[in-house]
PDB file of N, CA and C in Angstrom:
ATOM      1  N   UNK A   1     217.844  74.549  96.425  1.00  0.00           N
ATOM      2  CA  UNK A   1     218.357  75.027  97.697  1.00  0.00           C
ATOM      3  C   UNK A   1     218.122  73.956  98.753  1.00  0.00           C
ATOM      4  N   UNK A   2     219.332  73.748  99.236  1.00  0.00           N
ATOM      5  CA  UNK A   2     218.830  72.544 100.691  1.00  0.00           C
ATOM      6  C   UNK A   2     219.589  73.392 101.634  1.00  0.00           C
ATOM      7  N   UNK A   3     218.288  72.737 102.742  1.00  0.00           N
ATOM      8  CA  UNK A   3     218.600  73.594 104.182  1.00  0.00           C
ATOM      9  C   UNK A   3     218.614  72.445 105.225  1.00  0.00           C
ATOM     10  N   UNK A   4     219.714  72.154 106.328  1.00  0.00           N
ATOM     11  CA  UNK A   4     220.186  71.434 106.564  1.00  0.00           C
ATOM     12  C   UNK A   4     219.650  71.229 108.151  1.00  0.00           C
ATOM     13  N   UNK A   5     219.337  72.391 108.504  1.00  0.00           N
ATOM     14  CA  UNK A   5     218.844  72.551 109.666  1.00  0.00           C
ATOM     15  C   UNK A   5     220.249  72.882 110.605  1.00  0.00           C
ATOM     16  N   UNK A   6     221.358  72.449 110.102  1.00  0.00           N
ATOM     17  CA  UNK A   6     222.957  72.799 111.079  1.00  0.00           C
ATOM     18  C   UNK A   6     223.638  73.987 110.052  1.00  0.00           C
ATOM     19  N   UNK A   7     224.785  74.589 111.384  1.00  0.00           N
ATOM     20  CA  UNK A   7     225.668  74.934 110.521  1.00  0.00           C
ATOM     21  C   UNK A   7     227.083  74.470 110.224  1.00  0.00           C
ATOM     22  N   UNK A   8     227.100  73.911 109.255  1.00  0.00           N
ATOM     23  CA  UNK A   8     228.454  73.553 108.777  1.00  0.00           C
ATOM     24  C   UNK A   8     229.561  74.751 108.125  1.00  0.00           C
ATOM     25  N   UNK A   9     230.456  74.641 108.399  1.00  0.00           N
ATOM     26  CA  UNK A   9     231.578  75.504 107.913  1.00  0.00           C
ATOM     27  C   UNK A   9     231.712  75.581 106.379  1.00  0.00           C
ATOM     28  N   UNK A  10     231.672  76.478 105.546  1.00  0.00           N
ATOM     29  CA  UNK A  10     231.766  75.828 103.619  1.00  0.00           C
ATOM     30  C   UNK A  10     233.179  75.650 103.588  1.00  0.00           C
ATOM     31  N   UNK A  11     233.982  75.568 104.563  1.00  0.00           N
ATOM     32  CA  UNK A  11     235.296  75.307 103.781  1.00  0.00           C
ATOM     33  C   UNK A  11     235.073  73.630 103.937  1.00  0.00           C
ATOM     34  N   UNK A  12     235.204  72.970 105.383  1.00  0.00           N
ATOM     35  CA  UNK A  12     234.194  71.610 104.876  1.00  0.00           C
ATOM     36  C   UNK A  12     234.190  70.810 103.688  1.00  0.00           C
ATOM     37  N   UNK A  13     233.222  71.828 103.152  1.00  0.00           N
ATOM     38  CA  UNK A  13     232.491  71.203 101.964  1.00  0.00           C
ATOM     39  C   UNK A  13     233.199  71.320 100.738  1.00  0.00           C
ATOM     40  N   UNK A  14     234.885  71.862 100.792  1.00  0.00           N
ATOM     41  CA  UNK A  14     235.490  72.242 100.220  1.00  0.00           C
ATOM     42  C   UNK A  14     237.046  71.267 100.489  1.00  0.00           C
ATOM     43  N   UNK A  15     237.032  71.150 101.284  1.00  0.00           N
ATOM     44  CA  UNK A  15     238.416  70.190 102.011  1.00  0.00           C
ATOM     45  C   UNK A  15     237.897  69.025 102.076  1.00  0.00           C
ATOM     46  N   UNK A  16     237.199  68.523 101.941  1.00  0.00           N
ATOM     47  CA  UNK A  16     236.348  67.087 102.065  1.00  0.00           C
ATOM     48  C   UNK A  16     235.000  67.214 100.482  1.00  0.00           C
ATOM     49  N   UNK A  17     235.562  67.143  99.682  1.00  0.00           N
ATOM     50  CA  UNK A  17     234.462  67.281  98.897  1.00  0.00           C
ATOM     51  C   UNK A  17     234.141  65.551  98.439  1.00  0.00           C
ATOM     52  N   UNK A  18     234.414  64.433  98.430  1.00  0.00           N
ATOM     53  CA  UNK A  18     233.929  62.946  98.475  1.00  0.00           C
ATOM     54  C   UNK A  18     233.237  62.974 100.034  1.00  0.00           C
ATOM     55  N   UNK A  19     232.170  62.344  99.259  1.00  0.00           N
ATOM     56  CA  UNK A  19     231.040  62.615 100.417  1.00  0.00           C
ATOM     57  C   UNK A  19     231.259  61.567 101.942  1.00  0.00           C
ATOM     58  N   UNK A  20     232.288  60.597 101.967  1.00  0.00           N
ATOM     59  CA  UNK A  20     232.747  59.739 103.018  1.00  0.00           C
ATOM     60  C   UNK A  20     233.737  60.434 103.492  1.00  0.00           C
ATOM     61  N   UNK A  21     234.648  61.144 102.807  1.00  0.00           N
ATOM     62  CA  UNK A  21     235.673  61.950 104.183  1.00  0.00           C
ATOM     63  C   UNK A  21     234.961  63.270 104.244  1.00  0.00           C
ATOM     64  N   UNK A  22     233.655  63.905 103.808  1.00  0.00           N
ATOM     65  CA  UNK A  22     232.978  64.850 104.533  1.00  0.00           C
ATOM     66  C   UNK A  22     231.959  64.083 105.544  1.00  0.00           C
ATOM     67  N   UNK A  23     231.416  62.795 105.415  1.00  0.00           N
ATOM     68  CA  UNK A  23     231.004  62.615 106.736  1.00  0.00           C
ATOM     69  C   UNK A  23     231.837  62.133 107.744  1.00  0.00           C
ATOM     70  N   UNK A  24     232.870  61.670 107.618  1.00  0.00           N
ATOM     71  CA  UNK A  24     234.414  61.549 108.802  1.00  0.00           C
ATOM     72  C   UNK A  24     234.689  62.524 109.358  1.00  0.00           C
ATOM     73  N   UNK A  25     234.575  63.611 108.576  1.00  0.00           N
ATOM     74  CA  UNK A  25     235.084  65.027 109.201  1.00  0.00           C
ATOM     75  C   UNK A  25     234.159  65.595 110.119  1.00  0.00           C
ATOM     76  N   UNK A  26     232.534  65.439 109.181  1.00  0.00           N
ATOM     77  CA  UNK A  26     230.969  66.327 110.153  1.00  0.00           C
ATOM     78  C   UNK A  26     231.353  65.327 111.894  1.00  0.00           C
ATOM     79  N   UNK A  27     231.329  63.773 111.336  1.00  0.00           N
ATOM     80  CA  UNK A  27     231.366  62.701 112.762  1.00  0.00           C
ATOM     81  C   UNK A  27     232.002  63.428 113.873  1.00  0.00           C
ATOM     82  N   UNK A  28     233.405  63.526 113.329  1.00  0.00           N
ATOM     83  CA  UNK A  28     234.664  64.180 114.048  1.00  0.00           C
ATOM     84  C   UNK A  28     234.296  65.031 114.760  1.00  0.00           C
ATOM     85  N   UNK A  29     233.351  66.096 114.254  1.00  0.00           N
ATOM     86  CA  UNK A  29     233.520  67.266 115.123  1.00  0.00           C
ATOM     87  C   UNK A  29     232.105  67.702 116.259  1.00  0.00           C
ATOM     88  N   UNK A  30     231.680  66.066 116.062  1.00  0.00           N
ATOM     89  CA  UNK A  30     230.685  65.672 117.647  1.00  0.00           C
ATOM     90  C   UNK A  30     229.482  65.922 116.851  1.00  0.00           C
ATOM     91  N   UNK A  31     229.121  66.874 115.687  1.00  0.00           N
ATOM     92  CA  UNK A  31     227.718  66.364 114.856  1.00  0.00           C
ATOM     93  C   UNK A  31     227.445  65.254 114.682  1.00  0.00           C
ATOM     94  N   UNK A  32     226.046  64.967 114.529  1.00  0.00           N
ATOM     95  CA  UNK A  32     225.028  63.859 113.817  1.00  0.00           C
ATOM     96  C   UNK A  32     224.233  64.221 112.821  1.00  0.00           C
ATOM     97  N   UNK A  33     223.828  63.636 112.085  1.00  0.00           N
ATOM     98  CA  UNK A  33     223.416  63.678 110.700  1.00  0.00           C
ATOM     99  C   UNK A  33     222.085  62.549 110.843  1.00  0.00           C
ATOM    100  N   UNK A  34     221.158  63.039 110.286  1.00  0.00           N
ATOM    101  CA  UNK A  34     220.172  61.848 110.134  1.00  0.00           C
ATOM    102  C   UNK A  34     220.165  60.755 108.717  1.00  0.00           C
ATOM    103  N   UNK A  35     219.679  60.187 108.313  1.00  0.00           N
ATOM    104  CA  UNK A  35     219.397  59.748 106.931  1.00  0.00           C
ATOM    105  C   UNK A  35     218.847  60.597 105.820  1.00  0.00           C
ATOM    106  N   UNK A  36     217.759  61.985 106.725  1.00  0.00           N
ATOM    107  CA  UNK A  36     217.717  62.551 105.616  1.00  0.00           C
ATOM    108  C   UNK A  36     218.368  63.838 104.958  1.00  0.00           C
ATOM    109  N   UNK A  37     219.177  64.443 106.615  1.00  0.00           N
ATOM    110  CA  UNK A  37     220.500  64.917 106.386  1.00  0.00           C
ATOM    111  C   UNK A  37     221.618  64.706 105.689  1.00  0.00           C
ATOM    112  N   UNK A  38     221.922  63.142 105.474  1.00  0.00           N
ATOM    113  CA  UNK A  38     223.009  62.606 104.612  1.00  0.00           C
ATOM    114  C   UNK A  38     222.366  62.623 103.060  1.00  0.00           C
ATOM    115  N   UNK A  39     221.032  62.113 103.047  1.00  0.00           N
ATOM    116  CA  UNK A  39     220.675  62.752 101.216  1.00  0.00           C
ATOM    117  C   UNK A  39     220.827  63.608 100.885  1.00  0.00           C
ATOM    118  N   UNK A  40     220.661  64.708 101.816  1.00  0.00           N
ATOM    119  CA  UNK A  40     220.355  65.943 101.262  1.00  0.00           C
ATOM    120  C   UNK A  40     221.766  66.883 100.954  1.00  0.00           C
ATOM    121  N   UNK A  41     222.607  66.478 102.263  1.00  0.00           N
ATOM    122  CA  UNK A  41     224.220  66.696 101.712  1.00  0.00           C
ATOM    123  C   UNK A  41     224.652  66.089 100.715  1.00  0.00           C
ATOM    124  N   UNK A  42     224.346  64.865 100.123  1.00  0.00           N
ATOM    125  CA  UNK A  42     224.755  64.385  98.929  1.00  0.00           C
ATOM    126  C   UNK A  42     224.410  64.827  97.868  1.00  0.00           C
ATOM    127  N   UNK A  43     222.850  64.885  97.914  1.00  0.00           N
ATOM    128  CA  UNK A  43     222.408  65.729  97.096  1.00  0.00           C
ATOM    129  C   UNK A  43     223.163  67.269  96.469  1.00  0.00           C
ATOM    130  N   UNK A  44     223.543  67.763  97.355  1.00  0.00           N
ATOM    131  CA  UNK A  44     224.322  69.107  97.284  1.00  0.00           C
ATOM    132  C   UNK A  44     225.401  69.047  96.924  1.00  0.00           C
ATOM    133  N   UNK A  45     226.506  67.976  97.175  1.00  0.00           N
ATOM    134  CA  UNK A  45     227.892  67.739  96.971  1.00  0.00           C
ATOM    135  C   UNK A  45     227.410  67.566  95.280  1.00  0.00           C
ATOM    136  N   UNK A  46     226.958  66.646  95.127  1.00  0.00           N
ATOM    137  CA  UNK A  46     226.509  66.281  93.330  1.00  0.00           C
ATOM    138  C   UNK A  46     226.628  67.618  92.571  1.00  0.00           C
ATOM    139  N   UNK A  47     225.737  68.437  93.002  1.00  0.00           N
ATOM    140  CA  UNK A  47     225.428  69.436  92.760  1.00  0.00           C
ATOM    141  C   UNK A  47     226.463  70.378  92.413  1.00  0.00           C
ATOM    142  N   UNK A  48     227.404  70.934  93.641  1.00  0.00           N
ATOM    143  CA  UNK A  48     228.659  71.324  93.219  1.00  0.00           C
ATOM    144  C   UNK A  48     229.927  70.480  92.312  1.00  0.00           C
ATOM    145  N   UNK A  49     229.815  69.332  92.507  1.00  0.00           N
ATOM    146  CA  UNK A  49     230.414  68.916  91.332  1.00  0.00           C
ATOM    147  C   UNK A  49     230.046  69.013  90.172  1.00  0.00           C
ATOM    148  N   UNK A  50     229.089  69.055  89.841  1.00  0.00           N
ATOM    149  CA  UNK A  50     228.531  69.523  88.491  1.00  0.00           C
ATOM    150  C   UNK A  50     228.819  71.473  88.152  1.00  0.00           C
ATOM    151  N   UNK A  51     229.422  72.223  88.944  1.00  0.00           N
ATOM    152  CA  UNK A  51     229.388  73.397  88.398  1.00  0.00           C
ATOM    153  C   UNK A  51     230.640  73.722  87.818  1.00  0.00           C
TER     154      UNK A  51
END
């Protein structure tokens, strides 16, 4: 389970599932992300690709 500390929309994570046009999209919409925010979304994207 990763907790992100934001809320992101799951469609998102669904319309952007390559993890560079989901951070184009998070940028876009005036969020920031830290370094350990971006592992941890990657971490997760992996994750759903594997199911």
């Amino acid at each position: 389970s990763v907790s992100l500390g934001i809320d992101i929309p799951l469609r998102l994570i669904f319309e952007k599932p390559q993890l560079n046009e989901f951070i184009q999209a998070f940028a876009s919409s005036g969020l920031s992300l830290t370094e350990d925010g971006l592992s941890d979304i990657e971490k997760m994207m992996n994750e759903m690709a594997g199911i």
